[in-house]
Protein backbone atom coordinates (compact mmCIF):
# COMPACT_ATOMS: atom_id res chain seq x y z
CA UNK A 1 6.92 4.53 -23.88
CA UNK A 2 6.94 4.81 -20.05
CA UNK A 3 9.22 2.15 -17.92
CA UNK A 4 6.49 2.09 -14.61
CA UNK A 5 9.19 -0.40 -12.84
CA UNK A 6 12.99 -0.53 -13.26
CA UNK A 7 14.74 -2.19 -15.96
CA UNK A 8 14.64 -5.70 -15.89
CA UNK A 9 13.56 -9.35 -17.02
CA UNK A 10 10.19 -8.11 -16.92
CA UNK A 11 9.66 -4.28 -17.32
CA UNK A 12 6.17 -2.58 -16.73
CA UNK A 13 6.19 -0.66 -19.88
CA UNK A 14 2.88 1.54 -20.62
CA UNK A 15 1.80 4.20 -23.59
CA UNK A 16 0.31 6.99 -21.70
CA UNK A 17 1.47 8.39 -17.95
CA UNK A 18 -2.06 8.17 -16.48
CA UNK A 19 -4.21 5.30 -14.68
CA UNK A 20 -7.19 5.32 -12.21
CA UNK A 21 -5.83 4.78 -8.38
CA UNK A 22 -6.42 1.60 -6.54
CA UNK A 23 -10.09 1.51 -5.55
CA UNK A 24 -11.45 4.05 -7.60
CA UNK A 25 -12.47 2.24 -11.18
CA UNK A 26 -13.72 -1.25 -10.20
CA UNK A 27 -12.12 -4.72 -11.02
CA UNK A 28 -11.98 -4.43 -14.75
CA UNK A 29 -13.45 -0.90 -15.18
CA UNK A 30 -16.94 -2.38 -17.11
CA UNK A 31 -18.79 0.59 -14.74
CA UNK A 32 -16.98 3.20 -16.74
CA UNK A 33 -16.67 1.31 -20.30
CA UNK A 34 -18.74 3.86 -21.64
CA UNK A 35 -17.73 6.87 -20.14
CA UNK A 36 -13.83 6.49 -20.51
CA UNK A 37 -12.09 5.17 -23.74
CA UNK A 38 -9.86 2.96 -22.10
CA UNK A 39 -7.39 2.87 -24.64
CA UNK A 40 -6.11 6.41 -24.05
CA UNK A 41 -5.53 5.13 -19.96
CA UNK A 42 -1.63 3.79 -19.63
CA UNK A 43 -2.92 1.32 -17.02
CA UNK A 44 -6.28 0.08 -15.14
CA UNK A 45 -5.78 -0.54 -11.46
CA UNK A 46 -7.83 -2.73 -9.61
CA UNK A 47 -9.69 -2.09 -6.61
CA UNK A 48 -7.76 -4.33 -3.85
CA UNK A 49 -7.65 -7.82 -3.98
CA UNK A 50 -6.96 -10.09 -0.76
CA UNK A 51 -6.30 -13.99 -0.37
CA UNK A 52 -10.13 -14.52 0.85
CA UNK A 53 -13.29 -12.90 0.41
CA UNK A 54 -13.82 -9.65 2.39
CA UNK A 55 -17.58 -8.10 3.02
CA UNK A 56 -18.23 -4.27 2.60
CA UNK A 57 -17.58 -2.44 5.93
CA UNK A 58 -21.11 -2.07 8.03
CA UNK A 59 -22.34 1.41 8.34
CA UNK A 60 -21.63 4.80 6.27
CA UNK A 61 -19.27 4.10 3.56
CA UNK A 62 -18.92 7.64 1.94
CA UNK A 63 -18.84 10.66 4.28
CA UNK A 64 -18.79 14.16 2.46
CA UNK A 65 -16.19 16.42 3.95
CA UNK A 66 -16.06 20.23 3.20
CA UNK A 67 -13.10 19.73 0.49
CA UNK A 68 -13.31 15.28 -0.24
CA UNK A 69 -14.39 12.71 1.09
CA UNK A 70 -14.42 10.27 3.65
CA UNK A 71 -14.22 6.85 2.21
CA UNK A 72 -14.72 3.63 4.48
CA UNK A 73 -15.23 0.41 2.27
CA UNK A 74 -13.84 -3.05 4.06
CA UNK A 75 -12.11 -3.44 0.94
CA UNK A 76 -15.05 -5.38 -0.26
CA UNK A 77 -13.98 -8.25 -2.76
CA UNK A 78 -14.08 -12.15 -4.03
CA UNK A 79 -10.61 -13.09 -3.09
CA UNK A 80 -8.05 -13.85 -5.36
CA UNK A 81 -9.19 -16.91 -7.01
CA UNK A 82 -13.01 -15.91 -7.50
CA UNK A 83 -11.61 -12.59 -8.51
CA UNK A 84 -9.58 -14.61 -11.45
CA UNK A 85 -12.50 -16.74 -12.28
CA UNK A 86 -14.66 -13.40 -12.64
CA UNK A 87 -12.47 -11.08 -14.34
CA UNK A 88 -9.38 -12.69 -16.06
CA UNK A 89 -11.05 -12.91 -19.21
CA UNK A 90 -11.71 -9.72 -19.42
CA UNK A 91 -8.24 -8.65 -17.74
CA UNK A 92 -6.64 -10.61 -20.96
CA UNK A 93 -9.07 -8.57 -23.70
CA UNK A 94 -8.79 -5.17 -21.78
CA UNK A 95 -7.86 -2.20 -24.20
CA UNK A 96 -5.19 -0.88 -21.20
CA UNK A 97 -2.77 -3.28 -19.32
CA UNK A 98 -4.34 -4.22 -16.20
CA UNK A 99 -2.76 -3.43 -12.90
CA UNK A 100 -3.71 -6.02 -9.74
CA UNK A 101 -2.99 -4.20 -6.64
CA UNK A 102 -3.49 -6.59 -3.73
CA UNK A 103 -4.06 -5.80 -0.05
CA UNK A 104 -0.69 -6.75 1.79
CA UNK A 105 -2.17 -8.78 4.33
CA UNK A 106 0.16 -10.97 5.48
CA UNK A 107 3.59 -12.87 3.33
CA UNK A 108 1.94 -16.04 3.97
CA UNK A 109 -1.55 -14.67 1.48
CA UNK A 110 0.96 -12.29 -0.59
CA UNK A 111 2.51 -14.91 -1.41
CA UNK A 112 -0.31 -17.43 -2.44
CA UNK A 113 -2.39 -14.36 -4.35
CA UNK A 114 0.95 -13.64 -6.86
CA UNK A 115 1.19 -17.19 -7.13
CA UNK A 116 -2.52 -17.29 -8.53
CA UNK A 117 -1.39 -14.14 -10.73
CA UNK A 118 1.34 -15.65 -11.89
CA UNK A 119 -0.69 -17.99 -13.49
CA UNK A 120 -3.05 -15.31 -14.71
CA UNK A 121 -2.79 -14.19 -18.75
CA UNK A 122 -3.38 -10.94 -19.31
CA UNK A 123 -1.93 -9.32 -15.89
CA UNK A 124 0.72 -6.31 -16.77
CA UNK A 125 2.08 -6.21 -13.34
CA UNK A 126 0.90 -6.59 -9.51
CA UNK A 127 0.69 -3.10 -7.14
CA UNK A 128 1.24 -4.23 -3.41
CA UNK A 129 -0.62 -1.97 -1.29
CA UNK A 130 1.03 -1.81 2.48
CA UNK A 131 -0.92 -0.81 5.65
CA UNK A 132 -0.40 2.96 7.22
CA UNK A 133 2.13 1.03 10.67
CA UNK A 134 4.21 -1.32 8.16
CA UNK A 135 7.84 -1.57 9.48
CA UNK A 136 10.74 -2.13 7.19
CA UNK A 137 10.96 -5.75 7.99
CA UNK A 138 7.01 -6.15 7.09
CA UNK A 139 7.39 -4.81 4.07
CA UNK A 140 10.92 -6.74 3.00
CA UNK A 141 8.94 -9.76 3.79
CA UNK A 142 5.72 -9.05 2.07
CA UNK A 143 7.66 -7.65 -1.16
CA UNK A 144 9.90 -11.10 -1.19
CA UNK A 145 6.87 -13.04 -0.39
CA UNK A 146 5.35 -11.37 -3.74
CA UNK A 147 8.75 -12.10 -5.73
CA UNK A 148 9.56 -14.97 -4.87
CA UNK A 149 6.48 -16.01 -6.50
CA UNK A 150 5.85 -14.46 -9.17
CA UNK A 151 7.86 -12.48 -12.26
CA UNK A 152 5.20 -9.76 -13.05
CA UNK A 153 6.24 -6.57 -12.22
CA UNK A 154 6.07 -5.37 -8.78
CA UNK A 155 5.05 -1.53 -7.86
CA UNK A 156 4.65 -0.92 -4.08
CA UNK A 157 2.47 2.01 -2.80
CA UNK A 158 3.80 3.10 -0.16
CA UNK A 159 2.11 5.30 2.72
CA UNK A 160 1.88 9.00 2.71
CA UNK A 161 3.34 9.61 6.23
CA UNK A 162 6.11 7.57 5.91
CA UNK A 163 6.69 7.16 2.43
CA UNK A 164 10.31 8.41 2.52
CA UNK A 165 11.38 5.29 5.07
CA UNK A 166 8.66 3.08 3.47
CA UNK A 167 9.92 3.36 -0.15
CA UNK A 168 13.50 2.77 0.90
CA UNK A 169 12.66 0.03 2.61
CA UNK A 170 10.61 -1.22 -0.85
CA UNK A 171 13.35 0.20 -2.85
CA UNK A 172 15.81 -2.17 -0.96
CA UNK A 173 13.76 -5.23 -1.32
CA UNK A 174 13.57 -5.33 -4.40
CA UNK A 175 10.03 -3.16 -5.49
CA UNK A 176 10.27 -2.37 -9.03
CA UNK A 177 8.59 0.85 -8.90
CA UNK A 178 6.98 3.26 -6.51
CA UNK A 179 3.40 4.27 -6.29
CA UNK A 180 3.51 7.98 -3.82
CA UNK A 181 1.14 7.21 -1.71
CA UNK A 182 -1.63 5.77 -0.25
CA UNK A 183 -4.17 8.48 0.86
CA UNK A 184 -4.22 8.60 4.84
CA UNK A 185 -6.96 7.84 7.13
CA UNK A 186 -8.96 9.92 9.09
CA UNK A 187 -12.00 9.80 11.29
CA UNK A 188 -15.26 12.36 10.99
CA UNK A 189 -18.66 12.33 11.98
CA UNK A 190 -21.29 11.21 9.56
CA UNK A 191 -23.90 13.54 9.73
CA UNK A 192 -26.89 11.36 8.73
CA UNK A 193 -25.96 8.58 10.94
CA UNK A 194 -24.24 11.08 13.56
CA UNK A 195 -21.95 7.95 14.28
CA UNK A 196 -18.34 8.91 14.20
CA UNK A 197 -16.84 6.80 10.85
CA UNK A 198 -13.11 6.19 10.25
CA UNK A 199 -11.73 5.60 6.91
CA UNK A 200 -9.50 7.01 4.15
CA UNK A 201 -9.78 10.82 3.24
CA UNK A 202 -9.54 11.99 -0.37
CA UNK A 203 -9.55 15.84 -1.97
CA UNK A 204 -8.03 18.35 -3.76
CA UNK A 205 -6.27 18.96 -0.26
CA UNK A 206 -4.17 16.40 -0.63
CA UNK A 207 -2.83 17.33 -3.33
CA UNK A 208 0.69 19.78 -1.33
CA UNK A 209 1.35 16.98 1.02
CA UNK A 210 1.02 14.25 -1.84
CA UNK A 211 3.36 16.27 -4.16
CA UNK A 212 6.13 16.83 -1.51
CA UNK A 213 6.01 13.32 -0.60
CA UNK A 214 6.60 12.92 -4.48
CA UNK A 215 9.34 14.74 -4.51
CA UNK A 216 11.17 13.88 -1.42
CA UNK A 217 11.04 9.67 -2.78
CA UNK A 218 12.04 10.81 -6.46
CA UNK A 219 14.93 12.47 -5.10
CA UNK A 220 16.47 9.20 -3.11
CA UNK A 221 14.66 6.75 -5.68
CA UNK A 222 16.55 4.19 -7.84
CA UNK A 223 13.31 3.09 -9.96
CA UNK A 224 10.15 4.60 -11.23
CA UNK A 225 8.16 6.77 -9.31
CA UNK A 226 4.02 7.04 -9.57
CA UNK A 227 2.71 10.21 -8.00
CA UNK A 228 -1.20 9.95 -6.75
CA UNK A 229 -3.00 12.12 -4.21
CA UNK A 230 -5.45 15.24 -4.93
CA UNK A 231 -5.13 15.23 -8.82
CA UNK A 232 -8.26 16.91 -10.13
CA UNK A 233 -7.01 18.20 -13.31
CA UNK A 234 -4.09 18.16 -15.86
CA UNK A 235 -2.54 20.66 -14.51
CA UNK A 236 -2.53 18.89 -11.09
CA UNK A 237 -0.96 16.25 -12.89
CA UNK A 238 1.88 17.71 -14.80
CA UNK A 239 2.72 19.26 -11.05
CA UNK A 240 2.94 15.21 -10.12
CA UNK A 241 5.65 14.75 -13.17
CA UNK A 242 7.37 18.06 -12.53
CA UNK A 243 8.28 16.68 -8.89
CA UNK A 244 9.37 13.86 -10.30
CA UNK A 245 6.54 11.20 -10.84
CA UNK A 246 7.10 9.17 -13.98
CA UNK A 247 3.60 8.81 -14.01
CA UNK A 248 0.01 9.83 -12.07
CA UNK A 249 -2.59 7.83 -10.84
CA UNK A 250 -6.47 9.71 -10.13
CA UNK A 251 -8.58 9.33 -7.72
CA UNK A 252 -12.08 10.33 -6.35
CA UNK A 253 -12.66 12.87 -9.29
CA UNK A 254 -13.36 10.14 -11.68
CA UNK A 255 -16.89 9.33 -9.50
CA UNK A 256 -17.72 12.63 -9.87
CA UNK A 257 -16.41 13.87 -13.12
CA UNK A 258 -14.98 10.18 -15.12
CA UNK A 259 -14.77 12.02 -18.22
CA UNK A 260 -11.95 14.18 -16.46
CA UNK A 261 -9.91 10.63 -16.10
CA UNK A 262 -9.83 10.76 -20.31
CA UNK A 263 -8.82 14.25 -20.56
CA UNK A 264 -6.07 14.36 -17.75
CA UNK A 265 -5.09 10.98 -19.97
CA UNK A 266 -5.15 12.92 -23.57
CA UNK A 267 -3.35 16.34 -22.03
CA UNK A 268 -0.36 14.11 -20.71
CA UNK A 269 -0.33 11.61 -23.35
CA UNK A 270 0.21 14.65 -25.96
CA UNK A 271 -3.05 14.69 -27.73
CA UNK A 272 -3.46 18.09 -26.79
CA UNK A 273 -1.60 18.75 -30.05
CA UNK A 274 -4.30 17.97 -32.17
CA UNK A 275 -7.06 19.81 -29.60
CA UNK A 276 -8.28 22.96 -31.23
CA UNK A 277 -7.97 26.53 -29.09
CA UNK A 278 -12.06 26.49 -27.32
CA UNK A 279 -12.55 23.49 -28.14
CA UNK A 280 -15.06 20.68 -26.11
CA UNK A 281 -13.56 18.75 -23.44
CA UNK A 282 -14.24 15.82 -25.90
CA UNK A 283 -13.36 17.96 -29.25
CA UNK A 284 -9.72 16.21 -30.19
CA UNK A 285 -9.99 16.20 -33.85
CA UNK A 286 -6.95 17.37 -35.93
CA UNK A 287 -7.02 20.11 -38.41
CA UNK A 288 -9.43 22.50 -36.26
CA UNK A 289 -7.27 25.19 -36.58
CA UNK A 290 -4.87 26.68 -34.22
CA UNK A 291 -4.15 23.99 -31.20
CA UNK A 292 -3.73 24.73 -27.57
CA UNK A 293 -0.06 23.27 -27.56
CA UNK A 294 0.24 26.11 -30.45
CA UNK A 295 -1.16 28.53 -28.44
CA UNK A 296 0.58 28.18 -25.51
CA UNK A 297 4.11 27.52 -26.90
CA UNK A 298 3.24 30.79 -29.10
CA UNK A 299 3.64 33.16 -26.26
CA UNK A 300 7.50 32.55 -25.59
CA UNK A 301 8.32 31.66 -29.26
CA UNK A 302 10.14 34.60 -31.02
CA UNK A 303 8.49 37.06 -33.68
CA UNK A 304 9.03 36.18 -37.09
CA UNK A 305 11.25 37.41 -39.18
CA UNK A 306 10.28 40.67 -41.34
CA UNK A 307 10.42 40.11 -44.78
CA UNK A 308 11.11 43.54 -45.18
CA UNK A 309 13.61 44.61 -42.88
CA UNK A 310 17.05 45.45 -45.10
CA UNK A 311 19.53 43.01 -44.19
CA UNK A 312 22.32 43.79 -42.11
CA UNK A 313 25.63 42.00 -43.26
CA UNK A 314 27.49 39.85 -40.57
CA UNK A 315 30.07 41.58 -38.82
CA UNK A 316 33.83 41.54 -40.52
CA UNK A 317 36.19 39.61 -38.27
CA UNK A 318 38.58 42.15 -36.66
CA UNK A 319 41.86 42.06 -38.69
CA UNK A 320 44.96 39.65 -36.85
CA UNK A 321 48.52 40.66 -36.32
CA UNK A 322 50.42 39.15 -39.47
């Protein structure tokens, strides 16, 4: 078992260190239902949630860059309530514990959308998302704002830019976990619009900057650490717990590839053991002969012994001075 936030009344506790980012799988995940088996996920994040109703941004919404993507969205969604109305059913029946980030708009709407939550079965804990320019004080008051009314647990993602100073600031106000970070914005020019389009950049790229960021917040962290940024693969991923993550969250490779969101799950979550050596992506079945947990430890594990070597008796102990 995995502690996501720090010990407490109310401890985020999940089975399996691996969970789509913010944005990336939906509201409830129905688009990927049957292309992931969400019960090998630790968590399901929502995509961002605000007080009110938000449109989709006008314009390009996905620009292609040479390594990612460009994403500009609005943070389309119902608002909180309609969002409960539409999905907490299916939030309370989901085979992974579901995640609510919300958009930290302002204390005053924090505030009323954990409220709603709080009333909410089926909700494992709330993610507050903060915006790229948050100061300390805007984030003490949007984090108190969030605890003050509600007991879920409370994981903060913080910027990449300034997530040392931004998860301190969390830290100290009482977050109960750390999601490292928020990918950064960027502008480029669409190419079949030729307008020039603003918005959040995702990509394997990310990955460096992500994992030192990672690493610098586990280092001066008292809770739980979530690494996210660039993760295409398990490898990527163990990097993210080698630095220190507790636990990874993917991103944009699960619209291209969301089969790669199960295996990144299965490799962490140590059903590699039972995955035999060439094996399918979606081979896990045990007894297939040698594994690829086998195979790997098997290159630093010592020869056997040889059956036939003569023995050679221990040596005598040298004799002591009577």
């Amino acid at each position: 078992m995995i502690e996501l936030t720090r010990s407490g009344k109310n401890p985020l506790v999940i089975e399996n260190p691996v969970m789509p980012a913010a944005g990336m799988f939906g509201f409830d995940g129905a688009d990927y239902r049957d292309l992931v088996d969400m019960s090998k996920l630790g968590a399901i994040v929502t995509n961002p949630i605000t007080w009110k109703a938000r449109h989709a941004a006008h314009g390009p919404r996905v620009v292609p860059l040479p390594s990612g993507v460009l994403v500009h969205t609005g943070l389309p969604n119902p608002g909180i309530s309609r969002a409960i109305k539409q999905y907490g059913a299916r939030w309370a029946h989901s085979l992974a514990p579901v995640i609510v980030h919300l958009a930290a708009t302002t204390p005053a709407d924090v505030a009323r959308c954990a409220s709603a939550l709080e009333r909410c079965e089926g909700i494992a804990g709330i993610e507050l998302g903060l915006h790229d320019q948050a100061s300390p004080d805007e984030i003490r008051l949007n984090i108190e704002a969030a605890l003050n009314n509600s007991q879920l647990p409370l994981l903060v993602c913080v910027p990449l830019y300034s997530a040392v100073e931004s998860a301190r600031a969390a830290q100290d106000a009482g977050a109960g976990g750390l999601v490292v970070a928020a990918p950064p914005r960027g502008t480029t020019r669409d190419l079949e619009s030729g307008q020039l389009v603003g918005g959040r950049v995702y990509g394997p790229w990310l990955k460096p900057q992500a994992l030192r960021a990672v690493g610098q917040v586990a280092h001066i962290a008292e809770v739980p650490v979530i690494g996210s940024g660039g993760i295409h693969s398990a490898d990527d991923a163990r990097d993210f717990i080698e630095a220190g993550a507790a636990a990874v969250q993917v991103d944009t490779v699960i619209w291209t590839n969301p089969h790669y969101l199960e295996v990144i799950a299965r490799n962490l979550g140590g059903l590699e053991l039972t995955r035999a050596v060439g094996a399918l992506a979606d081979e896990w079945e045990p007894g297939m002969g040698q594994t690829m947990w086998m195979a790997r430890h098997s290159q630093f594990a010592p020869p056997p012994p040889d059956e036939n070597a003569p023995s050679i008796p221990p040596p005598m102990p040298p004799d002591l001075p009577e």
